[in-house]
C-alpha atoms as a PDB file:
ATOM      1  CA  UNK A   1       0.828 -16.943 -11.950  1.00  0.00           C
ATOM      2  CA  UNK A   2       2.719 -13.957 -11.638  1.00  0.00           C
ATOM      3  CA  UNK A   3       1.014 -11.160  -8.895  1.00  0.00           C
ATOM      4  CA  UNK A   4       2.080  -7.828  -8.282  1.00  0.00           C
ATOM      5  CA  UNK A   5       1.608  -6.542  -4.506  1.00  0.00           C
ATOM      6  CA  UNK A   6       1.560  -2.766  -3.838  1.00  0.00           C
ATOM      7  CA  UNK A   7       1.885  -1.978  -0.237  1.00  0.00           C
ATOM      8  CA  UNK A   8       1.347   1.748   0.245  1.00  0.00           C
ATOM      9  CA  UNK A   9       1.265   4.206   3.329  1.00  0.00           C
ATOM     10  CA  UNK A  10      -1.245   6.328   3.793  1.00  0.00           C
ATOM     11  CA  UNK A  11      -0.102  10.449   2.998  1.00  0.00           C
ATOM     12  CA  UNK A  12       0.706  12.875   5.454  1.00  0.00           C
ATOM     13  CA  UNK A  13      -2.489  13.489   7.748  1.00  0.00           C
ATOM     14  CA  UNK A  14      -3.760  16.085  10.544  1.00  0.00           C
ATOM     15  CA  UNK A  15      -4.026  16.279  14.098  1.00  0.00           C
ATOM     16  CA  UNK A  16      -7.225  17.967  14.907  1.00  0.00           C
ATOM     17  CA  UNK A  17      -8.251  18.188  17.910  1.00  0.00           C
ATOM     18  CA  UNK A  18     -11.331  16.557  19.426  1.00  0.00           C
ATOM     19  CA  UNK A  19     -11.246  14.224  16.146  1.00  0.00           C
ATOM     20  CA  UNK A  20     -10.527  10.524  16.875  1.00  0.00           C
ATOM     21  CA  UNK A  21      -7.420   9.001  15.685  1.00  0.00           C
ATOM     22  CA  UNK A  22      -9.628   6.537  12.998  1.00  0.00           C
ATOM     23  CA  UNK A  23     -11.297   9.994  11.517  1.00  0.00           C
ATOM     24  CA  UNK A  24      -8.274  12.030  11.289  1.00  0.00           C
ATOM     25  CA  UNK A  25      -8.254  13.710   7.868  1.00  0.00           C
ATOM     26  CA  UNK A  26      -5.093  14.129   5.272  1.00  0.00           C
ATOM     27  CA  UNK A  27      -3.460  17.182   5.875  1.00  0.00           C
ATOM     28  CA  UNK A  28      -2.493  19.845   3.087  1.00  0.00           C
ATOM     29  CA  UNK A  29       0.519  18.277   1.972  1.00  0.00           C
ATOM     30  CA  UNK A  30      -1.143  15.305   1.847  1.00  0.00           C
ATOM     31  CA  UNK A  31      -4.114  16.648  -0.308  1.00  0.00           C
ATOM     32  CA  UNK A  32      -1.204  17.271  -2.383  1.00  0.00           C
ATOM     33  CA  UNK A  33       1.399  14.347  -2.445  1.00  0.00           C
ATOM     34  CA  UNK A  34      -1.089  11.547  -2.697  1.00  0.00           C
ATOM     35  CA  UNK A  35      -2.332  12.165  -6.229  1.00  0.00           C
ATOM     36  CA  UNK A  36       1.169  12.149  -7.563  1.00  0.00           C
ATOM     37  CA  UNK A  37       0.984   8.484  -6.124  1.00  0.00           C
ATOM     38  CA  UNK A  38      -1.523   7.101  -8.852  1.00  0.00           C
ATOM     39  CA  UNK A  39       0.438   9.379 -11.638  1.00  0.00           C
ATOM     40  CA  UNK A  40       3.620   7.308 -10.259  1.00  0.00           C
ATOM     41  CA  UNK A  41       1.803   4.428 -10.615  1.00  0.00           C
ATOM     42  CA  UNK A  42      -0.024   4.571 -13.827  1.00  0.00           C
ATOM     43  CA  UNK A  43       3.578   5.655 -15.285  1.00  0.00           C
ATOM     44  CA  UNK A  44       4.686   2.602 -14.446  1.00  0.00           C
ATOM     45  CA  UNK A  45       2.350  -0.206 -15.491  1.00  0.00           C
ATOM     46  CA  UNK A  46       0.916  -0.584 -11.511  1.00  0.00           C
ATOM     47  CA  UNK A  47      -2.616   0.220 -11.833  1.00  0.00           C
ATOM     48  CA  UNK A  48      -4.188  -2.278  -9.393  1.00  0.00           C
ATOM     49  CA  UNK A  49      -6.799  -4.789  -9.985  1.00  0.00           C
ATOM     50  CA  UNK A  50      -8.166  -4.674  -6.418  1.00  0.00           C
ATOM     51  CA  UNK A  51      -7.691  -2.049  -3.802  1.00  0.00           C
ATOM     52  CA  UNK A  52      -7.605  -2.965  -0.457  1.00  0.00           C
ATOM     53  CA  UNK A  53      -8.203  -0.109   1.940  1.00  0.00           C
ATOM     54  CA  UNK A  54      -8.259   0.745   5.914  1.00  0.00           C
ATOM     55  CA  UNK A  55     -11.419   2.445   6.702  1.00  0.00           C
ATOM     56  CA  UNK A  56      -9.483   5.378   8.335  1.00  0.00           C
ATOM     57  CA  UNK A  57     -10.554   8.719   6.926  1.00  0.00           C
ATOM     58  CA  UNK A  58      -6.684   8.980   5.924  1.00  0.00           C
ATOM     59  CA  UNK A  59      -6.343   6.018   3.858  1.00  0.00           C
ATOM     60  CA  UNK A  60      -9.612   6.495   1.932  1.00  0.00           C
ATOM     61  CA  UNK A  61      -8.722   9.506   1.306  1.00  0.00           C
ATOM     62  CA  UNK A  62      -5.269   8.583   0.466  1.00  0.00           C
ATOM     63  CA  UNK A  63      -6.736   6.177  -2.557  1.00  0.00           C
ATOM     64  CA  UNK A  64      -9.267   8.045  -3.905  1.00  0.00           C
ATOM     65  CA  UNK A  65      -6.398  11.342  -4.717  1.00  0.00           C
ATOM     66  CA  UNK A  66      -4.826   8.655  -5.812  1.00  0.00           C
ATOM     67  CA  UNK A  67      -7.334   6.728  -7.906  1.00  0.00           C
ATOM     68  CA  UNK A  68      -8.173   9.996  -9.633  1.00  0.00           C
ATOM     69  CA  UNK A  69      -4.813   9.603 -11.837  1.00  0.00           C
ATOM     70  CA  UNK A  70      -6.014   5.624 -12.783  1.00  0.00           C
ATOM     71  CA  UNK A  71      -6.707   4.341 -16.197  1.00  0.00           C
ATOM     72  CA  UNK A  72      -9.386   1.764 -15.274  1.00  0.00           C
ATOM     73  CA  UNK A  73     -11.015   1.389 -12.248  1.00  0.00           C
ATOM     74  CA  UNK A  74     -10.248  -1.098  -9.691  1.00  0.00           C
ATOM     75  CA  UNK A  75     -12.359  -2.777  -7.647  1.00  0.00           C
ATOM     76  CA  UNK A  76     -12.202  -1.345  -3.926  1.00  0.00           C
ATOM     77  CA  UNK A  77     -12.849  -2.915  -0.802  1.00  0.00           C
ATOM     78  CA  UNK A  78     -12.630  -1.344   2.785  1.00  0.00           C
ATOM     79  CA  UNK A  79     -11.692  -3.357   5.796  1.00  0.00           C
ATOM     80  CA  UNK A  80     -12.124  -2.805   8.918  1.00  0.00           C
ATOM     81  CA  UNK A  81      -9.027  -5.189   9.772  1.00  0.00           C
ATOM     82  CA  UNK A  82      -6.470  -3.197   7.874  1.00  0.00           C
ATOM     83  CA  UNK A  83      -6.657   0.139  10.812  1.00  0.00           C
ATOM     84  CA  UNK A  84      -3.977  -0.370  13.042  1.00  0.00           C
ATOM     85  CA  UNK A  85      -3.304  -3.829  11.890  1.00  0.00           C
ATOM     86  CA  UNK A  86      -0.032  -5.971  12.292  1.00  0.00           C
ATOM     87  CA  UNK A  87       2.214  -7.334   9.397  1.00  0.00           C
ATOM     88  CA  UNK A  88       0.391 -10.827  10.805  1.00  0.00           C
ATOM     89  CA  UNK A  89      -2.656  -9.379   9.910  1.00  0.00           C
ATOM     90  CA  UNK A  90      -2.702  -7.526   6.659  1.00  0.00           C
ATOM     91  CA  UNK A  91      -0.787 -11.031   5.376  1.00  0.00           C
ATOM     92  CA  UNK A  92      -3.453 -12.579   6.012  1.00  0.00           C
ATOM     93  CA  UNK A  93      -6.233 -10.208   4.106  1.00  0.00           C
ATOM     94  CA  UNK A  94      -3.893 -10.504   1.276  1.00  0.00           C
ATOM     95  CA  UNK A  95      -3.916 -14.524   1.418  1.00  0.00           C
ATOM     96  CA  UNK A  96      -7.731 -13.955   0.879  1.00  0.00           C
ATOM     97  CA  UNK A  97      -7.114 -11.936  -2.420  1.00  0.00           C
ATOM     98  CA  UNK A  98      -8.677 -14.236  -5.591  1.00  0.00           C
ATOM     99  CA  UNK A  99      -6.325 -15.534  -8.242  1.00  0.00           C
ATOM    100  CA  UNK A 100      -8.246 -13.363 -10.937  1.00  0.00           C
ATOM    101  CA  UNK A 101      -6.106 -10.118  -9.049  1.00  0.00           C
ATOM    102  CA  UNK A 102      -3.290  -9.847 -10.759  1.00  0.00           C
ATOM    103  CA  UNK A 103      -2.569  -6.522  -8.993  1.00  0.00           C
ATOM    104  CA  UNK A 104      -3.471  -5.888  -5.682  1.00  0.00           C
ATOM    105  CA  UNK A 105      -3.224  -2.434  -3.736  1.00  0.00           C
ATOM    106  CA  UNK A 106      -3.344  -2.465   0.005  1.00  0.00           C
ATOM    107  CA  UNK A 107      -3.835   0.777   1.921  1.00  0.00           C
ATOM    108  CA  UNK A 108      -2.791   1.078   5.532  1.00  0.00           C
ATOM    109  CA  UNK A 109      -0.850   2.171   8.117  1.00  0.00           C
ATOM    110  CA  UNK A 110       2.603   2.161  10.019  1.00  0.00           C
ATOM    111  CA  UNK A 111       4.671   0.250  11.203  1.00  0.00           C
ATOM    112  CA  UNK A 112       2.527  -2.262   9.727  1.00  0.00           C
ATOM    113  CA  UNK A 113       3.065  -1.873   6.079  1.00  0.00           C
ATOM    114  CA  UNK A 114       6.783  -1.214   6.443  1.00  0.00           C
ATOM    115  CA  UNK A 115       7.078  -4.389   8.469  1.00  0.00           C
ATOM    116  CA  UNK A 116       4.998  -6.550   6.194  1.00  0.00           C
ATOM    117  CA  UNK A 117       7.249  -5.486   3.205  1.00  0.00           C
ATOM    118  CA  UNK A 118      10.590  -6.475   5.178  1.00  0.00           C
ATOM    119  CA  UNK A 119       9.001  -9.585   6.241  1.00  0.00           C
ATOM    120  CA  UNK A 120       7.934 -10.502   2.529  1.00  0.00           C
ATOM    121  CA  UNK A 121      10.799  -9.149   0.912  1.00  0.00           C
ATOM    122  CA  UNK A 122      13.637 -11.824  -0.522  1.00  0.00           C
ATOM    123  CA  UNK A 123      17.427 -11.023  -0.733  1.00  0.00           C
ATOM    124  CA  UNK A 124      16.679 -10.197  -4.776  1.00  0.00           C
ATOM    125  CA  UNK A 125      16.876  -6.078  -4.728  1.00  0.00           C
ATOM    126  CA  UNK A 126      18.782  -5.603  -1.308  1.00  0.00           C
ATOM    127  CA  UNK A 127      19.183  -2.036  -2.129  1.00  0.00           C
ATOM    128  CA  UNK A 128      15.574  -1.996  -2.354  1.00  0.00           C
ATOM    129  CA  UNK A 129      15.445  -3.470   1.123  1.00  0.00           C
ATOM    130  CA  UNK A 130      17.618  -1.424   2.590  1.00  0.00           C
ATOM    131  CA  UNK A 131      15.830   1.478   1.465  1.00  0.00           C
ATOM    132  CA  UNK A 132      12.374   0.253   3.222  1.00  0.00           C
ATOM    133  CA  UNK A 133      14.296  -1.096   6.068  1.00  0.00           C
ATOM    134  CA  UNK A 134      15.885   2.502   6.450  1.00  0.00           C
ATOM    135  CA  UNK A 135      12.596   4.428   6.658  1.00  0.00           C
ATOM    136  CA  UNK A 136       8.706   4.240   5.641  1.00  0.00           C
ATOM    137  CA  UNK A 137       7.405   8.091   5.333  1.00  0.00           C
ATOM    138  CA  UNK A 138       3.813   9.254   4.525  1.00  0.00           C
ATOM    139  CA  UNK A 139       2.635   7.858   1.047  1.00  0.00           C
ATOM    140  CA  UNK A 140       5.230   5.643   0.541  1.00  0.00           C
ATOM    141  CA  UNK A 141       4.746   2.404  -2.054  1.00  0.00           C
ATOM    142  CA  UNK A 142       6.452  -0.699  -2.376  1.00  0.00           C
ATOM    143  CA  UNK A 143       6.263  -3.120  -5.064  1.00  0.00           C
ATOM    144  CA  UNK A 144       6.701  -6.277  -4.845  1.00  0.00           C
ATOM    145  CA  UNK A 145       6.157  -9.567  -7.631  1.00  0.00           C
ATOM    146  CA  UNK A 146       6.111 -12.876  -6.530  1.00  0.00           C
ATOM    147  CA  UNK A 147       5.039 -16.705  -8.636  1.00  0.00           C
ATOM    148  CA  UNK A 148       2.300 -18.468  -7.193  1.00  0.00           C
ATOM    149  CA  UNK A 149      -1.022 -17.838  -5.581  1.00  0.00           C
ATOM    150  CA  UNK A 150      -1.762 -15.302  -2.700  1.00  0.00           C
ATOM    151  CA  UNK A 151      -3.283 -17.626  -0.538  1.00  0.00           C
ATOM    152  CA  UNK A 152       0.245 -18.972  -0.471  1.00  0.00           C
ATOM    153  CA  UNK A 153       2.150 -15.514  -0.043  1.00  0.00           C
ATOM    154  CA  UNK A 154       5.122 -16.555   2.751  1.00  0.00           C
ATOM    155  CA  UNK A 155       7.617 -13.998   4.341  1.00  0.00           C
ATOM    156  CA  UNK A 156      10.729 -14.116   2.232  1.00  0.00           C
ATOM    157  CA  UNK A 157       8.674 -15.194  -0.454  1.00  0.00           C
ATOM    158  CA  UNK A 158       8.280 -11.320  -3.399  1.00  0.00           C
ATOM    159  CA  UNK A 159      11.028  -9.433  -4.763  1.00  0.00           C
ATOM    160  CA  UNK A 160      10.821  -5.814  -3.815  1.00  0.00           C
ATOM    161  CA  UNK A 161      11.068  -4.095  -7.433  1.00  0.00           C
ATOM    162  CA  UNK A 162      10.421  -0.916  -6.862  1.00  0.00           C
ATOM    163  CA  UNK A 163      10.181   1.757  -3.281  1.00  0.00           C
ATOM    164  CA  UNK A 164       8.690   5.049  -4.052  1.00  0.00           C
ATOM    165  CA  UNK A 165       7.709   8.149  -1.988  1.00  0.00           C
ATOM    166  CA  UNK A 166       6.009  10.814  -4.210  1.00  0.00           C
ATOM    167  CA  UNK A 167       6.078  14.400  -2.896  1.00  0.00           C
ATOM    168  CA  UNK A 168       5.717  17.643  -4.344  1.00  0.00           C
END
């Protein structure tokens, strides 16, 4: 079966002070690009399935602006395991995504996210590549496809198809 992984950072947060790092909140421009995120998506045939999400205040925030611009509405899960977590480690919450996902978003943070889209990227789009390899801003997506099942998801093993960075 043919799955589409969306791997996107969360938008441009805040510093506040006296607020810990896992409560920090987006910031205005944040408020602002993140929304244009689900319009990007829903203009190009990526509305998710699932919705994986960090429980940071950032990246819940982050999807729901973004969620507000979806057709249908996926089903959402928050995990604990995705704040602050390695490539290693958000592989291996998407492994545990069912076959009935087609489309899965996952929700996190850096370097993590730009790491695990190197790692999983093939040699198909090295333009592509070389765009995610070159930098991974605030409420950036990548897209990748890949044939077979996500418990079987290797490095090397999706095509990046498309790298996006919505701003406003």
């Amino acid at each position: 079966m043919r799955h589409t992984l969306i791997l996107l950072r969360h938008a441009k947060s805040d510093w506040p002070d006296g607020v810990a790092d896992h409560e920090r909140p987006l910031n205005k421009r944040g408020r602002h690009d993140a929304p244009r995120t689900g319009t990007w998506l829903v203009a190009e045939g990526r509305v998710p399935d699932r919705a994986a999400v960090s429980t940071a205040q950032r990246t819940r925030e982050t999807y729901a602006l973004a969620a507000e611009a979806f057709t249908t509405e996926p089903e959402v899960i928050h995990l604990d395991e995705l704040y602050g977590a390695s490539a290693g480690e958000m592989l291996e919450v998407i492994r545990a995504t069912p076959e009935s996902v087609g489309t899965l978003l996952v929700v996190s943070h850096n370097p993590g996210t730009q790491y695990l889209a190197l790692a999983l990227a093939d040699d198909t789009h090295a333009d592509l590549v070389g765009r995610v390899h070159s930098g991974y801003p605030t409420n950036t997506a990548t897209v990748l496809e890949f044939d077979g099942e996500w418990a079987a998801l290797d490095p090397a093993g999706a095509s990046i198809v498309a790298v996006e960075s919505p701003r406003g």
